[in-house]
PDB file of N, CA and C in Angstrom:
ATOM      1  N   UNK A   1     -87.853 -82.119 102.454  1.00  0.00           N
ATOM      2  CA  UNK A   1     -87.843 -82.420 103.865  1.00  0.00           C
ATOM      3  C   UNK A   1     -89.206 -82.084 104.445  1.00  0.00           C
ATOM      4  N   UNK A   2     -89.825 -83.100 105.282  1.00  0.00           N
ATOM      5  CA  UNK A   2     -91.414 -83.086 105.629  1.00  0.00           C
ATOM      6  C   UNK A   2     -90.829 -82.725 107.092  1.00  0.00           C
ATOM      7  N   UNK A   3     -91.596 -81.926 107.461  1.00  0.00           N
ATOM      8  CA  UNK A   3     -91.180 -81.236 109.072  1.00  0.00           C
ATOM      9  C   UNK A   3     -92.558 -81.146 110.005  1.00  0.00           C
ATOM     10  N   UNK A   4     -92.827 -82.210 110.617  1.00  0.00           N
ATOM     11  CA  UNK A   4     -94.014 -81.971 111.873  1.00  0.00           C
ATOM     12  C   UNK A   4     -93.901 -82.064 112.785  1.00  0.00           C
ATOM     13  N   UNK A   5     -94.638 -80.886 113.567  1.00  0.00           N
ATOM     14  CA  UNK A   5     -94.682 -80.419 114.956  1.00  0.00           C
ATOM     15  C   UNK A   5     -95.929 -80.284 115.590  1.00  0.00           C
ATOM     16  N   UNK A   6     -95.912 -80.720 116.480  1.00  0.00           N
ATOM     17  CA  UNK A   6     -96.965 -81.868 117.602  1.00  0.00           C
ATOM     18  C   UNK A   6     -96.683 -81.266 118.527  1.00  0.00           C
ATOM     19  N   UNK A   7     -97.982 -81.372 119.443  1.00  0.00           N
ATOM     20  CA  UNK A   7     -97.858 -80.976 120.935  1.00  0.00           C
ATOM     21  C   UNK A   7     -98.430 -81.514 121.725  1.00  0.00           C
ATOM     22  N   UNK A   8     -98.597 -82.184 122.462  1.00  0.00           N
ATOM     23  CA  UNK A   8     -99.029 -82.806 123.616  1.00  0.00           C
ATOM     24  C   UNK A   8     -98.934 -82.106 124.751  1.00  0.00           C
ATOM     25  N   UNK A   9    -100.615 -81.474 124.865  1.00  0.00           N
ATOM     26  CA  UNK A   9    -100.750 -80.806 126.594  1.00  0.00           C
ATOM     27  C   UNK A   9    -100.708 -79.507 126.100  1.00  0.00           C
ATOM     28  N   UNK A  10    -100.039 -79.138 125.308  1.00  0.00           N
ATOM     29  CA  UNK A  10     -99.117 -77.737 124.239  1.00  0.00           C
ATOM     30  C   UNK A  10    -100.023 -77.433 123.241  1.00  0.00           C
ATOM     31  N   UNK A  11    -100.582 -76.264 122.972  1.00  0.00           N
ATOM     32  CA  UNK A  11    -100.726 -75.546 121.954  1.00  0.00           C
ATOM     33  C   UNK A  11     -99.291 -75.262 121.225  1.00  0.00           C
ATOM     34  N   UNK A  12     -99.537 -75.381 119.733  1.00  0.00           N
ATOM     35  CA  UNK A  12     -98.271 -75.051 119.349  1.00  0.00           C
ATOM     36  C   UNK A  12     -98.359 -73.727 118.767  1.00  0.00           C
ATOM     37  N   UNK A  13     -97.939 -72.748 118.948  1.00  0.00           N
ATOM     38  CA  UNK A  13     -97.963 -71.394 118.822  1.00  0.00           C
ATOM     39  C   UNK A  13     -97.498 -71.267 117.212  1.00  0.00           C
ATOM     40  N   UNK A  14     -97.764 -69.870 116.511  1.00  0.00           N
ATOM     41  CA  UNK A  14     -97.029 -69.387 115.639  1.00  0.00           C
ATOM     42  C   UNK A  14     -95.197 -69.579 115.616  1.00  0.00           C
ATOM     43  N   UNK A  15     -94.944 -68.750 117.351  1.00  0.00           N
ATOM     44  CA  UNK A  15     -93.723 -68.234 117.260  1.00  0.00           C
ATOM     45  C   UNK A  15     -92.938 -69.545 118.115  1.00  0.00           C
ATOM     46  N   UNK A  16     -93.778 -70.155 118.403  1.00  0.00           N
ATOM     47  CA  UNK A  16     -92.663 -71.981 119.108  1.00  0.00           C
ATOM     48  C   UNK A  16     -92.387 -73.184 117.486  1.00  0.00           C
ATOM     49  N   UNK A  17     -93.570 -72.636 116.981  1.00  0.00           N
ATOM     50  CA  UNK A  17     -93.152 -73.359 115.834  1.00  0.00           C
ATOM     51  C   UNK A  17     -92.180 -72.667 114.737  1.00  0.00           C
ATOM     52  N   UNK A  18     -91.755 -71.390 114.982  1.00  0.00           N
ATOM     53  CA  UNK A  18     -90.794 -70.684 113.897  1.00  0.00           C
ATOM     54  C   UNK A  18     -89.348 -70.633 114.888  1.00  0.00           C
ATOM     55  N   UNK A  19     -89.687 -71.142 116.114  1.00  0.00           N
ATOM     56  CA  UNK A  19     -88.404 -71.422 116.837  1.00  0.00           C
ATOM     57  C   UNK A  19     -87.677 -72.815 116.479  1.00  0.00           C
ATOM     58  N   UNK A  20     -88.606 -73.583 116.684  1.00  0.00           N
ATOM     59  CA  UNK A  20     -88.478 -74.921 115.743  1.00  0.00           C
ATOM     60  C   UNK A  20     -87.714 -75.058 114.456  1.00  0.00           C
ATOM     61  N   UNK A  21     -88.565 -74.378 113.984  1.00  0.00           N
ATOM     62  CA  UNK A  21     -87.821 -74.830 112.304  1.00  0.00           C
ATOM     63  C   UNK A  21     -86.402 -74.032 112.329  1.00  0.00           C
ATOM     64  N   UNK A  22     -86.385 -72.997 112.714  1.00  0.00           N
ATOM     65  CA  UNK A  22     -84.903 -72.229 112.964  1.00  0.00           C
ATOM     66  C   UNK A  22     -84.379 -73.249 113.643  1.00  0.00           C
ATOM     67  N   UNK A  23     -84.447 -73.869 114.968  1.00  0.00           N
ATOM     68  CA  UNK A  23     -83.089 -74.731 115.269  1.00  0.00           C
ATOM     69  C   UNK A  23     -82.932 -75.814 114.626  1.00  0.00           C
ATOM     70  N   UNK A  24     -83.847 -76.239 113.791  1.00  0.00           N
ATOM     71  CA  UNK A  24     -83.362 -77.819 113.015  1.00  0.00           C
ATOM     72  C   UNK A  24     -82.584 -77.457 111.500  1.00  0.00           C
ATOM     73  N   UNK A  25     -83.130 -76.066 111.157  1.00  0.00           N
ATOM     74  CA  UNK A  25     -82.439 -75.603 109.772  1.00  0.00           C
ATOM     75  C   UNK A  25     -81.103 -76.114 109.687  1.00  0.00           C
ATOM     76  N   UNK A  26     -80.332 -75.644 111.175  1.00  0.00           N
ATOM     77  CA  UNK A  26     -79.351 -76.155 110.722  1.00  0.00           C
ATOM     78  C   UNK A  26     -78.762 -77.969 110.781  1.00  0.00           C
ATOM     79  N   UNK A  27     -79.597 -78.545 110.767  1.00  0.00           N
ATOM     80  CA  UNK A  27     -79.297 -79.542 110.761  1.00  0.00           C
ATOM     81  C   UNK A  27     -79.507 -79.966 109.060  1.00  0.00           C
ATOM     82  N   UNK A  28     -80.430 -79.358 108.485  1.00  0.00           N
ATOM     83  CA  UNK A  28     -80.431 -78.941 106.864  1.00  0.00           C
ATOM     84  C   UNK A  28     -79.415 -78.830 105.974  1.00  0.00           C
ATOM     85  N   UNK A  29     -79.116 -77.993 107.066  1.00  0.00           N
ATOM     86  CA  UNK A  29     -76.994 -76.899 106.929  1.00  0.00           C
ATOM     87  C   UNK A  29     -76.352 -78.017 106.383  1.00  0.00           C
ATOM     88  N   UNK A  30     -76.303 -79.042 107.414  1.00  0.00           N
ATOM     89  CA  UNK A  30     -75.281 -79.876 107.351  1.00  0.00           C
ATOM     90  C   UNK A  30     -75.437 -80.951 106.785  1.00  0.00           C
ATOM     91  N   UNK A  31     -76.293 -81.157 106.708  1.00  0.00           N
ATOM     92  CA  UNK A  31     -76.618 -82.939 105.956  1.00  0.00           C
ATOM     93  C   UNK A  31     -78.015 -82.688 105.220  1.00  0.00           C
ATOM     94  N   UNK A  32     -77.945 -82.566 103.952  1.00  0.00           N
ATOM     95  CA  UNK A  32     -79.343 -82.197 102.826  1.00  0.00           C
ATOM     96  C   UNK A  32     -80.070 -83.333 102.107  1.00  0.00           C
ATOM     97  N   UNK A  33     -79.390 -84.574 103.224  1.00  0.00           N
ATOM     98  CA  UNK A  33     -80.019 -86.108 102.508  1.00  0.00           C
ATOM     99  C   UNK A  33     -81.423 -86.508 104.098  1.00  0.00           C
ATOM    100  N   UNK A  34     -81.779 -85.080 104.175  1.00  0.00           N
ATOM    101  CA  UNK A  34     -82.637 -85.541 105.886  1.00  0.00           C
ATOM    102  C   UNK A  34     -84.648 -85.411 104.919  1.00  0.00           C
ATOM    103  N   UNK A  35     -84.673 -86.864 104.997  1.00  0.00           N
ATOM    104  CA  UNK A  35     -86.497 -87.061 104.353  1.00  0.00           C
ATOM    105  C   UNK A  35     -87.305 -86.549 105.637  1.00  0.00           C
ATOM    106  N   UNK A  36     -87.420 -86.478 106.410  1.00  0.00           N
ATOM    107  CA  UNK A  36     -88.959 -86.214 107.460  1.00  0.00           C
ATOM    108  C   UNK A  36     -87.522 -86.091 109.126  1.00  0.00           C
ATOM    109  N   UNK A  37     -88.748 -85.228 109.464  1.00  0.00           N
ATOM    110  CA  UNK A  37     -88.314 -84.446 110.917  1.00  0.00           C
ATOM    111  C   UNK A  37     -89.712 -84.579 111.371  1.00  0.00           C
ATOM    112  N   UNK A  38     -89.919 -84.973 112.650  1.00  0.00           N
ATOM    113  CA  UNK A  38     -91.266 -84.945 113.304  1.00  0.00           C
ATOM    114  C   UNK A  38     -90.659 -84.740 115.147  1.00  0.00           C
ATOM    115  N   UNK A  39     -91.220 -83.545 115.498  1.00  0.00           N
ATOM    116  CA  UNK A  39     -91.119 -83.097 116.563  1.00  0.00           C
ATOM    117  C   UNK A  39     -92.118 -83.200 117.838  1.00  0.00           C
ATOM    118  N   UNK A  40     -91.769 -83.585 118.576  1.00  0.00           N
ATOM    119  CA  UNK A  40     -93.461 -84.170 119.653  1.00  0.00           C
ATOM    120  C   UNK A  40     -92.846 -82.839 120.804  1.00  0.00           C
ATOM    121  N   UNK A  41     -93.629 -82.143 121.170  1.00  0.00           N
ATOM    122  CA  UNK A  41     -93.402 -81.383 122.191  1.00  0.00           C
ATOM    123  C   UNK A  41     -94.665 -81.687 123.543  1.00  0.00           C
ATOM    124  N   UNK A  42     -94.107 -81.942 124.128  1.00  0.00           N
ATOM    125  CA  UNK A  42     -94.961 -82.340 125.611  1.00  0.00           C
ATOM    126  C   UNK A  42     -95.033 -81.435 127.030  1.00  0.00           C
ATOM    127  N   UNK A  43     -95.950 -81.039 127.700  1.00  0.00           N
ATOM    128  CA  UNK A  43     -95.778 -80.602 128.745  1.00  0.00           C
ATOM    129  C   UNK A  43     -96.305 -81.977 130.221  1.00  0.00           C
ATOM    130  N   UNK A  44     -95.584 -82.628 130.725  1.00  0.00           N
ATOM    131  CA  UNK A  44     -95.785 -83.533 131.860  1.00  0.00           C
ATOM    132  C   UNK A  44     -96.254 -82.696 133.213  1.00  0.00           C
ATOM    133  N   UNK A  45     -97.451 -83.339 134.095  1.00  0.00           N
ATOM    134  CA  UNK A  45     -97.698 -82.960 134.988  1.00  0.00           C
ATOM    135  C   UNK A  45     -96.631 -83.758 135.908  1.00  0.00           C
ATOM    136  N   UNK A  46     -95.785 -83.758 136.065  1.00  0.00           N
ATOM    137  CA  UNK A  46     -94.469 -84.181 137.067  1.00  0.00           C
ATOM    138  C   UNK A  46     -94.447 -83.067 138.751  1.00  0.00           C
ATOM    139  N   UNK A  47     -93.755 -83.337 139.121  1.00  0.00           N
ATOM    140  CA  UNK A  47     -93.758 -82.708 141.113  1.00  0.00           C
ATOM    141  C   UNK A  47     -92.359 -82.057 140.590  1.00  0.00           C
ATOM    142  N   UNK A  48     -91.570 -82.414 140.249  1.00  0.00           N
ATOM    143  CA  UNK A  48     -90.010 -81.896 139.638  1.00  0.00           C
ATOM    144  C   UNK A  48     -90.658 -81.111 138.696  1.00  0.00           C
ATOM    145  N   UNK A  49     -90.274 -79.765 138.781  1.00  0.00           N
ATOM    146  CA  UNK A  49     -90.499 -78.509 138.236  1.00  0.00           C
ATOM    147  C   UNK A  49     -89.566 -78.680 136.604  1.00  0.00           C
ATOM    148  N   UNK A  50     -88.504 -78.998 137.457  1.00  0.00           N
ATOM    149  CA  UNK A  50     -87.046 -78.774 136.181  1.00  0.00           C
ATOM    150  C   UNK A  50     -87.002 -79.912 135.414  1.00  0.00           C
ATOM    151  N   UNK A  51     -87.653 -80.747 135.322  1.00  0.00           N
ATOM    152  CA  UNK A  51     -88.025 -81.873 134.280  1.00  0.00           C
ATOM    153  C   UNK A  51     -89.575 -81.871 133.654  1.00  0.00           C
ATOM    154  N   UNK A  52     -90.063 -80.713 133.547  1.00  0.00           N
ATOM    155  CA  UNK A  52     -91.543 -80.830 133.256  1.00  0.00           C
ATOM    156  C   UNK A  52     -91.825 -80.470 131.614  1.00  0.00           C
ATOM    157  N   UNK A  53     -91.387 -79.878 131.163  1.00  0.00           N
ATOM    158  CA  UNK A  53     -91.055 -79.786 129.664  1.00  0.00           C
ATOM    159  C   UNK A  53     -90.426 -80.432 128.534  1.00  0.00           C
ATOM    160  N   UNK A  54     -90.837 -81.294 127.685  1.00  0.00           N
ATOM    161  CA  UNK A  54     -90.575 -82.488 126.984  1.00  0.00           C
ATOM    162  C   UNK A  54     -90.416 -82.118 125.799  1.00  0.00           C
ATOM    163  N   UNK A  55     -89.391 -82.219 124.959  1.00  0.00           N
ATOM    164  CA  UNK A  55     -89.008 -82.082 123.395  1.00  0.00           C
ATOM    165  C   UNK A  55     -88.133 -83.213 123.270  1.00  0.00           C
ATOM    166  N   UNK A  56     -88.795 -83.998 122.100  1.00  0.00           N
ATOM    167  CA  UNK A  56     -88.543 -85.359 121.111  1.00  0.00           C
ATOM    168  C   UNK A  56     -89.004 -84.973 119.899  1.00  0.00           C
ATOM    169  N   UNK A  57     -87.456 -85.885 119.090  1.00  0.00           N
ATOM    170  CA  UNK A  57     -87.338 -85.380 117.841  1.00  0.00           C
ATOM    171  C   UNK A  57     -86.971 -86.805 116.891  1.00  0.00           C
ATOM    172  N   UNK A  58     -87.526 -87.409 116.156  1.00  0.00           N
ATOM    173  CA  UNK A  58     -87.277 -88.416 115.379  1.00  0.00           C
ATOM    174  C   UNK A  58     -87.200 -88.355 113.947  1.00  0.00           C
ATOM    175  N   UNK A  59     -85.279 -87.872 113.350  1.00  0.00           N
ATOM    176  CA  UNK A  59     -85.421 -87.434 111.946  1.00  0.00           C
ATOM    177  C   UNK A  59     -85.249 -88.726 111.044  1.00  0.00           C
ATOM    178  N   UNK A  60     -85.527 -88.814 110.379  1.00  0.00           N
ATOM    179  CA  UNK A  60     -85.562 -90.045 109.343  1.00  0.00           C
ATOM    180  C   UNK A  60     -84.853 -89.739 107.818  1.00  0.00           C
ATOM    181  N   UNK A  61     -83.388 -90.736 107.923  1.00  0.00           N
ATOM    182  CA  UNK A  61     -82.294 -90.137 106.791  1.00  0.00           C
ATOM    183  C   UNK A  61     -82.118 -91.413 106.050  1.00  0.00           C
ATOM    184  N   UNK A  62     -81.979 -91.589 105.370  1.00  0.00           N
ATOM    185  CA  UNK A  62     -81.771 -92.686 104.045  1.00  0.00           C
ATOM    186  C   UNK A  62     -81.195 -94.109 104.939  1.00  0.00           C
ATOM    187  N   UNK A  63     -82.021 -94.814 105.389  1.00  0.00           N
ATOM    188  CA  UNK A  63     -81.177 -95.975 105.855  1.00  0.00           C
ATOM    189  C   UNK A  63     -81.252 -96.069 107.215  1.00  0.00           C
ATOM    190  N   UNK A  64     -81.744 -94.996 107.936  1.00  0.00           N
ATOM    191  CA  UNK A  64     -81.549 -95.296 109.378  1.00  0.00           C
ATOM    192  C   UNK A  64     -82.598 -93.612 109.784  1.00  0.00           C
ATOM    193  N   UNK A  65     -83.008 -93.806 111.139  1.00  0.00           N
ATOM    194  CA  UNK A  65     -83.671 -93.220 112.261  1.00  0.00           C
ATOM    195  C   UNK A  65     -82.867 -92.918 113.165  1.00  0.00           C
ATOM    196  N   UNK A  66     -82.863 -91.164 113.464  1.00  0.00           N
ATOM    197  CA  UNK A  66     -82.241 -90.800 114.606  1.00  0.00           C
ATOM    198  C   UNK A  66     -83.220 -90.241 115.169  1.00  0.00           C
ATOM    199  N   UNK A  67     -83.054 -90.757 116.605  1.00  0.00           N
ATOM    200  CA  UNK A  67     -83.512 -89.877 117.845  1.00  0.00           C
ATOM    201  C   UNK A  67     -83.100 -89.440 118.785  1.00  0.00           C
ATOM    202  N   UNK A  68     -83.742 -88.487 119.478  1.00  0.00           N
ATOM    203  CA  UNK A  68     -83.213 -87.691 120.700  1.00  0.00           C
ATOM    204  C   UNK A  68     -84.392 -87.212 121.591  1.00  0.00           C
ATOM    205  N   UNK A  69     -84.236 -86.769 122.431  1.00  0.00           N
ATOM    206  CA  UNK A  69     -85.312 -86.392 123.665  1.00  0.00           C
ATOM    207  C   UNK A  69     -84.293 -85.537 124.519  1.00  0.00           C
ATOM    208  N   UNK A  70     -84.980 -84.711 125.375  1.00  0.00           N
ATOM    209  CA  UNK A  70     -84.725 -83.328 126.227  1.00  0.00           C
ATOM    210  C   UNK A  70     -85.892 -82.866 127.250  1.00  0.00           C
ATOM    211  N   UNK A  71     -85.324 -82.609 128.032  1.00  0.00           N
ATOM    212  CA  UNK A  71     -86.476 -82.461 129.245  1.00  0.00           C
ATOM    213  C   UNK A  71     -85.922 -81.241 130.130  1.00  0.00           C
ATOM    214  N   UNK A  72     -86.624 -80.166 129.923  1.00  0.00           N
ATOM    215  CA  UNK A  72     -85.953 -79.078 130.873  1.00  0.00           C
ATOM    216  C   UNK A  72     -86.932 -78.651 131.722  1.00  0.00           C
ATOM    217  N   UNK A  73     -86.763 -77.101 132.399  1.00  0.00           N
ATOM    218  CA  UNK A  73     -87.945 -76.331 132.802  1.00  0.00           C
ATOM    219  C   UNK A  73     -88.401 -75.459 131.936  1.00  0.00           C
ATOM    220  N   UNK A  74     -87.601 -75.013 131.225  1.00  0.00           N
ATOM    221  CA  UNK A  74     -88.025 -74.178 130.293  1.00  0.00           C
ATOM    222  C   UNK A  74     -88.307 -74.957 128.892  1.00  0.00           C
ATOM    223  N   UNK A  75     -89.137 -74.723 128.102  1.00  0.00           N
ATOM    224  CA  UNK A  75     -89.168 -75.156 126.819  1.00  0.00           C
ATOM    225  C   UNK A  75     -88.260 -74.824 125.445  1.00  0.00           C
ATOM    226  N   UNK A  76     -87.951 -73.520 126.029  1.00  0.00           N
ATOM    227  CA  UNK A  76     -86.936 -73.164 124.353  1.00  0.00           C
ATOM    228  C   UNK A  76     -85.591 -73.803 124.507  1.00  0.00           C
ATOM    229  N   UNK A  77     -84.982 -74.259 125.818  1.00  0.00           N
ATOM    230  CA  UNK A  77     -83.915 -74.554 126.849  1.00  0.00           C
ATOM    231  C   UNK A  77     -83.996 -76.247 126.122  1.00  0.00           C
ATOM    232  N   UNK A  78     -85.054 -76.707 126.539  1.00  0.00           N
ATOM    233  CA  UNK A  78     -85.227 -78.010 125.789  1.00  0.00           C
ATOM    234  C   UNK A  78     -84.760 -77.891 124.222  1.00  0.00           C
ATOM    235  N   UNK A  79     -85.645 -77.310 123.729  1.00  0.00           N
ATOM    236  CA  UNK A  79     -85.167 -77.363 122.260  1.00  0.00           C
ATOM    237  C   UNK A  79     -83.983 -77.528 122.003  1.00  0.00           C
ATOM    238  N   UNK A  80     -83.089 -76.212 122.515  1.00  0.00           N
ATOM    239  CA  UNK A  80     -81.636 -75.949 122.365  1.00  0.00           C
ATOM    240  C   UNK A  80     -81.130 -77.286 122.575  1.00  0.00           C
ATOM    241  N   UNK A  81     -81.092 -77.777 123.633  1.00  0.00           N
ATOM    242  CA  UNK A  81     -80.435 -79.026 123.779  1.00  0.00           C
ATOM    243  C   UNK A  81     -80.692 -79.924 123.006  1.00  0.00           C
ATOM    244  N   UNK A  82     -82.398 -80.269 122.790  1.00  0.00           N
ATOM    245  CA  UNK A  82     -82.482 -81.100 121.410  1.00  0.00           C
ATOM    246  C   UNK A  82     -81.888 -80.571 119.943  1.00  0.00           C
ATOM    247  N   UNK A  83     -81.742 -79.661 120.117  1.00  0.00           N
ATOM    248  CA  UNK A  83     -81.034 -79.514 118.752  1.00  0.00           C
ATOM    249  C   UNK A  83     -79.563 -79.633 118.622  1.00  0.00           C
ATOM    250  N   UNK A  84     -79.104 -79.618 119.503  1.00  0.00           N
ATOM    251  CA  UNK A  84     -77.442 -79.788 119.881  1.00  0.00           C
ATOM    252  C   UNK A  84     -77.847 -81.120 119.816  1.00  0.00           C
ATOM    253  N   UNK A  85     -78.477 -81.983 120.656  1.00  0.00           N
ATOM    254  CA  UNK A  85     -78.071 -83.620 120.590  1.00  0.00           C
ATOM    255  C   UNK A  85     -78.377 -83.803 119.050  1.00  0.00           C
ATOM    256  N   UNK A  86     -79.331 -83.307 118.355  1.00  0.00           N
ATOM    257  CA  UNK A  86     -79.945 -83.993 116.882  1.00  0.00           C
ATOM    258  C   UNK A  86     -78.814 -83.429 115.863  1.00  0.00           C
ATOM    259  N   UNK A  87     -78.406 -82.373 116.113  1.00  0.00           N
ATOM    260  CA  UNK A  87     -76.833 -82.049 114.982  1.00  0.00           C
ATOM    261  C   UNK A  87     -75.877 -82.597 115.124  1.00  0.00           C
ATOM    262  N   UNK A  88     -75.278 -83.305 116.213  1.00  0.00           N
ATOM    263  CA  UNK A  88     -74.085 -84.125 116.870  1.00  0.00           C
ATOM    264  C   UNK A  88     -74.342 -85.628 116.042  1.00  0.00           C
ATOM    265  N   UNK A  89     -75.822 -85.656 116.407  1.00  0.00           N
ATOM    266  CA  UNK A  89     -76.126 -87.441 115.672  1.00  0.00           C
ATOM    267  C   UNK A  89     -75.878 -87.151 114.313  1.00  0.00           C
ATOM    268  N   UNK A  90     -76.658 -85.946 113.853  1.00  0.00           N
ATOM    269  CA  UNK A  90     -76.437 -86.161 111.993  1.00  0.00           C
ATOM    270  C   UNK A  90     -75.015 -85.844 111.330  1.00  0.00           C
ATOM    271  N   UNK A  91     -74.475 -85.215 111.937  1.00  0.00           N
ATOM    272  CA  UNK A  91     -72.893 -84.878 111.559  1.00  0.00           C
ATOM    273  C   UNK A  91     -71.987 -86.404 111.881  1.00  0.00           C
ATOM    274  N   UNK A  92     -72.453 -87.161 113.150  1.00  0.00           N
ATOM    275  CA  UNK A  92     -72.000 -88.509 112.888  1.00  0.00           C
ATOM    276  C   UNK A  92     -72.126 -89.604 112.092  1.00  0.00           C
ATOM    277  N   UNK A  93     -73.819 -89.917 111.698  1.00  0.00           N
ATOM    278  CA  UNK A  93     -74.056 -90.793 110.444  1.00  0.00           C
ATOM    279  C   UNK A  93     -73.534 -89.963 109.213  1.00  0.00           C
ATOM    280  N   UNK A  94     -73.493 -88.277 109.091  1.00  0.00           N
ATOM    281  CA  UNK A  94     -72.904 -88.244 107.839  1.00  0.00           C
ATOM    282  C   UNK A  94     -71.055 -88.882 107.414  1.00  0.00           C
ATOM    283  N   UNK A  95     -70.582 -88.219 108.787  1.00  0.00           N
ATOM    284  CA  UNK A  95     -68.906 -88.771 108.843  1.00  0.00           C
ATOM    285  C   UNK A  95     -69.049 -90.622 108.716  1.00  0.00           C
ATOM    286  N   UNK A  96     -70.022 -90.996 109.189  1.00  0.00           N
ATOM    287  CA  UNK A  96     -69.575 -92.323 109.032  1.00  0.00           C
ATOM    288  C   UNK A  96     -70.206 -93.110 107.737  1.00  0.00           C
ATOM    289  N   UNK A  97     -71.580 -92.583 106.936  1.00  0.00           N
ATOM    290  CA  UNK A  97     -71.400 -92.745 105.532  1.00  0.00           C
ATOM    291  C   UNK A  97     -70.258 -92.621 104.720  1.00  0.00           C
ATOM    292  N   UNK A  98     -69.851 -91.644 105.221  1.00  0.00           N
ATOM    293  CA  UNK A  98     -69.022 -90.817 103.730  1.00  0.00           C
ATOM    294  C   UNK A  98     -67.736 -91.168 103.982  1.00  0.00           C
ATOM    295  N   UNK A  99     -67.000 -92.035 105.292  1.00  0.00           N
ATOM    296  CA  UNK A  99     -66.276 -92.489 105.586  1.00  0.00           C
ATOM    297  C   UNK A  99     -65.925 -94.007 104.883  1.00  0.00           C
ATOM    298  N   UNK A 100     -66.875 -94.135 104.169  1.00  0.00           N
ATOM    299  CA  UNK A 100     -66.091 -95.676 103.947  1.00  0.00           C
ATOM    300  C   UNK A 100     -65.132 -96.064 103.264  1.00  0.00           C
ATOM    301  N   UNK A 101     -64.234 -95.009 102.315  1.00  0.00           N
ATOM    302  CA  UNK A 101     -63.496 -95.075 101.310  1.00  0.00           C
ATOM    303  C   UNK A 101     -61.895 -95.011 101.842  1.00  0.00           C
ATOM    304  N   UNK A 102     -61.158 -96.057 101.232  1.00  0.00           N
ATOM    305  CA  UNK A 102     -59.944 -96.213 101.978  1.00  0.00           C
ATOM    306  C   UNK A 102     -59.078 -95.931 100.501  1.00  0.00           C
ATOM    307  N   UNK A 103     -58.102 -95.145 100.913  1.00  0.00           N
ATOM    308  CA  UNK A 103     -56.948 -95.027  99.984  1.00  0.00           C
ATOM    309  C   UNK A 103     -56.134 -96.107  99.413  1.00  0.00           C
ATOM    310  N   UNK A 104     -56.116 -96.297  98.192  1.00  0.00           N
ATOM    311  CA  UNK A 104     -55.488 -97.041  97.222  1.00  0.00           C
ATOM    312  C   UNK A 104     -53.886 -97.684  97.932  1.00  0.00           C
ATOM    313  N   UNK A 105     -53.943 -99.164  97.519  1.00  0.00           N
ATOM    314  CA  UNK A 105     -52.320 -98.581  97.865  1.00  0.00           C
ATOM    315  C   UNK A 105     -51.147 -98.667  96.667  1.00  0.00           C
ATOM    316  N   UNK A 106     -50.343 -97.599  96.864  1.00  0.00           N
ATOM    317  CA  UNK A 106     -49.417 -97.145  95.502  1.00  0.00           C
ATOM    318  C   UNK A 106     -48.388 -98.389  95.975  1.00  0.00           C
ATOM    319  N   UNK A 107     -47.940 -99.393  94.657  1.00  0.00           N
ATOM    320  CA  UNK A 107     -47.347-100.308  94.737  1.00  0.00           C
ATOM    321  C   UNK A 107     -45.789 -99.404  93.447  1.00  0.00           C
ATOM    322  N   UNK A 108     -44.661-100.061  93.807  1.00  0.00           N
ATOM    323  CA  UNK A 108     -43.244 -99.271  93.392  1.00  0.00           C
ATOM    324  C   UNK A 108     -42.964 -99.994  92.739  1.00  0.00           C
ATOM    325  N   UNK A 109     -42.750-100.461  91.199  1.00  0.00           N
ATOM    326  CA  UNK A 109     -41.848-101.112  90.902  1.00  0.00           C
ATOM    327  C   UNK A 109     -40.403-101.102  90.148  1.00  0.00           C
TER     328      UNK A 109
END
């Protein structure tokens, strides 16, 4: 799994980038077929205070691209939420891969 973290406007710190990889781990947790994670973190000069902090996340899994985006005031606040929306998506393409198999049907004679 290739994991990059970007900042726009943002220095990316030691300890924002070990916050990072801790909330996507678990998306690791759950689905171990995830090729590349690339994280864009943004700070917007916006007039709205509570939308000025930008985290986008585009993971790339066998067959398909998930994304998500989050916009808070706080930045770790963002994350959290991006990481709640990005585990919700991968726990769904995994249920709906692994979903395709339909039970036999037992015939009586």
């Amino acid at each position: 799994m290739n994991l990059t973290i970007s900042g726009h406007h943002l220095e990316v710190t030691p300890a924002l980038r070990g916050y990072v990889t801790d909330k996507l781990a678990r998306i690791s947790r759950h689905f171990d077929q995830v090729v590349d994670i690339k994280v864009l973190l943004t700070v917007d000069n916006l007039k709205e205070k509570d939308q000025r902090q930008k985290a986008e996340c585009n993971i790339h899994v066998k067959g398909r691209d998930l994304f998500a985006a989050s916009a808070h005031a706080d930045l770790y606040a963002a994350l959290d939420d991006l990481a709640d929306k990005m585990d919700r998506q991968v726990l769904r393409y995994k249920s709906k891969a692994q979903d395709h198999h339909h039970e036999t049907v037992k015939r009586v004679m």
